[in-house]
N, C-alpha and C. Protein backbone atom coordinates (compact mmCIF):
# COMPACT_ATOMS: atom_id res chain seq x y z
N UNK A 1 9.83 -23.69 1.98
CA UNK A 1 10.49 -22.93 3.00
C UNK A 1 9.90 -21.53 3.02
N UNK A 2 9.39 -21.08 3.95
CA UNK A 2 9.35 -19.60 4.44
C UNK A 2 10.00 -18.64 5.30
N UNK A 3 10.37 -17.35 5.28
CA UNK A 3 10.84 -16.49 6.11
C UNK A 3 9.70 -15.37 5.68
N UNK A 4 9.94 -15.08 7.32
CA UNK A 4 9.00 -13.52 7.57
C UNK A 4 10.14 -12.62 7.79
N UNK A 5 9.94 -11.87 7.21
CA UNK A 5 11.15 -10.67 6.92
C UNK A 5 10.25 -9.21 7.18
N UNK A 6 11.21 -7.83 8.35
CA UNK A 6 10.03 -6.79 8.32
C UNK A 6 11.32 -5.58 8.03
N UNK A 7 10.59 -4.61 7.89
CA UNK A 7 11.61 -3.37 7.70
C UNK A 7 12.32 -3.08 8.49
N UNK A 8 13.48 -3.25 8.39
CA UNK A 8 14.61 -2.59 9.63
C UNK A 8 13.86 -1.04 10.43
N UNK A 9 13.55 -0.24 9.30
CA UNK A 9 13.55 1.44 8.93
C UNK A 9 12.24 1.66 9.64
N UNK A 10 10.95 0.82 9.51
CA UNK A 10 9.34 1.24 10.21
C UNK A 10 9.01 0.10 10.83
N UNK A 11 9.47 -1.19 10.56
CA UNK A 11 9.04 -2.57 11.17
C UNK A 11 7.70 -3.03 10.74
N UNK A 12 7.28 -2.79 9.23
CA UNK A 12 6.30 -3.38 9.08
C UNK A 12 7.02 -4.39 7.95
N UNK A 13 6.13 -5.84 7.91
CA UNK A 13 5.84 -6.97 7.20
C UNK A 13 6.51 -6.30 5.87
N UNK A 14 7.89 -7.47 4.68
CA UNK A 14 7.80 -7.13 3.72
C UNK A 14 6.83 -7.96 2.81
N UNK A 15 6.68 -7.84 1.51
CA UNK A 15 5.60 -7.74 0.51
C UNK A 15 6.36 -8.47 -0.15
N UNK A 16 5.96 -9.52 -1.11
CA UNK A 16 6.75 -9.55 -1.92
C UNK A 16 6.17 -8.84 -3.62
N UNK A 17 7.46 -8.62 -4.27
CA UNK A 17 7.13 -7.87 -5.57
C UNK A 17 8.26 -8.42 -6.80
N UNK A 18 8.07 -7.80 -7.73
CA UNK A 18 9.45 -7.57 -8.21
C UNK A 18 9.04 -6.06 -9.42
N UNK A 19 10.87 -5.81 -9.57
CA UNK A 19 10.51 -4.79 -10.51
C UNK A 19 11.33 -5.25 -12.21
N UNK A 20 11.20 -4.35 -13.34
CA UNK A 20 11.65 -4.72 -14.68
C UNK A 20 13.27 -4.01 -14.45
N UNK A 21 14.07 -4.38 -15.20
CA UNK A 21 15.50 -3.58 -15.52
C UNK A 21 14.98 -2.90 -16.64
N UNK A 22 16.39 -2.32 -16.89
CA UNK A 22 16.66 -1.94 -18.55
C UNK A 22 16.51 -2.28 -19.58
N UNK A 23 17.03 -3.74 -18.92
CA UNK A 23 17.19 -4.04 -19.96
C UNK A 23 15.79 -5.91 -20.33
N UNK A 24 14.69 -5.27 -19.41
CA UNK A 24 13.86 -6.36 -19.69
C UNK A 24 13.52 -7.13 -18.49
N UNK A 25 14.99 -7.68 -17.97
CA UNK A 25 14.53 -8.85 -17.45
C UNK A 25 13.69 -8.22 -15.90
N UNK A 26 12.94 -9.42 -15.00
CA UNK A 26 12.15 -8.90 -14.28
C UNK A 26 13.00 -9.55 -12.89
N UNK A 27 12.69 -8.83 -11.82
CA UNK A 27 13.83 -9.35 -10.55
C UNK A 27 13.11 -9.59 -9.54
N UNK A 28 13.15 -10.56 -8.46
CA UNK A 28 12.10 -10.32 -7.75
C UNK A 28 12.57 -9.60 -6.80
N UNK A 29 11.53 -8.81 -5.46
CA UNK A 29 12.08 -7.86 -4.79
C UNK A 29 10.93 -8.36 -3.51
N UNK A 30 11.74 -8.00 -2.20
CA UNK A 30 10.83 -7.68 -1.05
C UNK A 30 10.68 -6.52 -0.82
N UNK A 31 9.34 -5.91 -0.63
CA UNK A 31 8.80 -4.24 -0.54
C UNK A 31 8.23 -3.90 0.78
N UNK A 32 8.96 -2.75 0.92
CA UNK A 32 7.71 -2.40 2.76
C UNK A 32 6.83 -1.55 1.66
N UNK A 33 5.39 -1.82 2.16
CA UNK A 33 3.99 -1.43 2.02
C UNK A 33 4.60 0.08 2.89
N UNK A 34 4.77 0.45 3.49
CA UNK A 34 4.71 1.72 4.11
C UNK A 34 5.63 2.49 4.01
N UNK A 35 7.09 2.06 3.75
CA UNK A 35 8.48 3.11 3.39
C UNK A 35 8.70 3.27 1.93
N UNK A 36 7.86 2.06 1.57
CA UNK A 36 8.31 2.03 -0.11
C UNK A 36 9.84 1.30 -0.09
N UNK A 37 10.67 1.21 0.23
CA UNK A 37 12.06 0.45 0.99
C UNK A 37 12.00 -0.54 0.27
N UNK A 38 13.02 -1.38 -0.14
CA UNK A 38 12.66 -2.85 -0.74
C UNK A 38 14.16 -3.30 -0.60
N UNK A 39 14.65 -4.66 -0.79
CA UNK A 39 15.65 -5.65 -1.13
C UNK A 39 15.44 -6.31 -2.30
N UNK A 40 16.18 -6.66 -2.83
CA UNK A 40 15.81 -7.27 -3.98
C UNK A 40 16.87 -8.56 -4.18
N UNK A 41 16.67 -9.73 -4.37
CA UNK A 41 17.23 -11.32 -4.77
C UNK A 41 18.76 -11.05 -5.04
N UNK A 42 19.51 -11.81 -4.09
CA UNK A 42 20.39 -12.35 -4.24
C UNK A 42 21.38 -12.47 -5.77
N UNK A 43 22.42 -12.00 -5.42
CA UNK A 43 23.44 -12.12 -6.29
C UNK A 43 24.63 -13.59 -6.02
N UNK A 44 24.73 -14.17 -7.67
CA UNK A 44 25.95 -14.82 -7.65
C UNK A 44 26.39 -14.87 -8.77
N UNK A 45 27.94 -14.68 -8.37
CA UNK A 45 28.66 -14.46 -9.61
C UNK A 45 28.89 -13.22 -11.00
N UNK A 46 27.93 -12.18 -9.95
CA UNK A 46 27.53 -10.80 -10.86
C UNK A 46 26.12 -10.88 -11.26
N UNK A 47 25.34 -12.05 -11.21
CA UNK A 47 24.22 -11.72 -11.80
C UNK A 47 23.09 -12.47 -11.16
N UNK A 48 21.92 -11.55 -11.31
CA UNK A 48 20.75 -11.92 -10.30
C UNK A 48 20.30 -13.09 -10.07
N UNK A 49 20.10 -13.87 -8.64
CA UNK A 49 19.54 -15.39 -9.27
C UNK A 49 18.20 -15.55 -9.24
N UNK A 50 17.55 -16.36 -9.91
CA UNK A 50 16.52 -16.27 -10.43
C UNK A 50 15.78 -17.89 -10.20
N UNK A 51 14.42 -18.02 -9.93
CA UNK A 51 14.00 -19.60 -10.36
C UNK A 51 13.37 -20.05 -11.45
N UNK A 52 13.79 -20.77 -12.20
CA UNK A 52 13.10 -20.71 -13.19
C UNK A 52 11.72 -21.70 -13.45
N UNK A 53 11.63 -22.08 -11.94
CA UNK A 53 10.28 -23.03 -11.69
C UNK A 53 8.90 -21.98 -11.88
């Protein structure tokens, strides 16, 4: 499955990335290349979800 997702804020294409926590673990994130702006993965239940494929 794919989605094209763009910045509300400049309307360019997001990126995908992720960044580290505090405490280690790594999250993944969608980034605008041009605002620096990002979203980052879905929450359930309090805590980030993740794939572990």
């Amino acid at each position: 499955m794919a989605v094209n997702a763009s910045c509300a804020k400049c309307d360019t294409p997001l990126q995908n990335g992720s960044i580290t926590t505090d405490d280690g673990a790594e999250i993944q994130v969608s980034q605008c290349p041009s605002c620096k702006g990002m979203i980052k993965s879905p929450l359930c239940c309090g805590e980030d979800m993740s794939c572990t494929v």
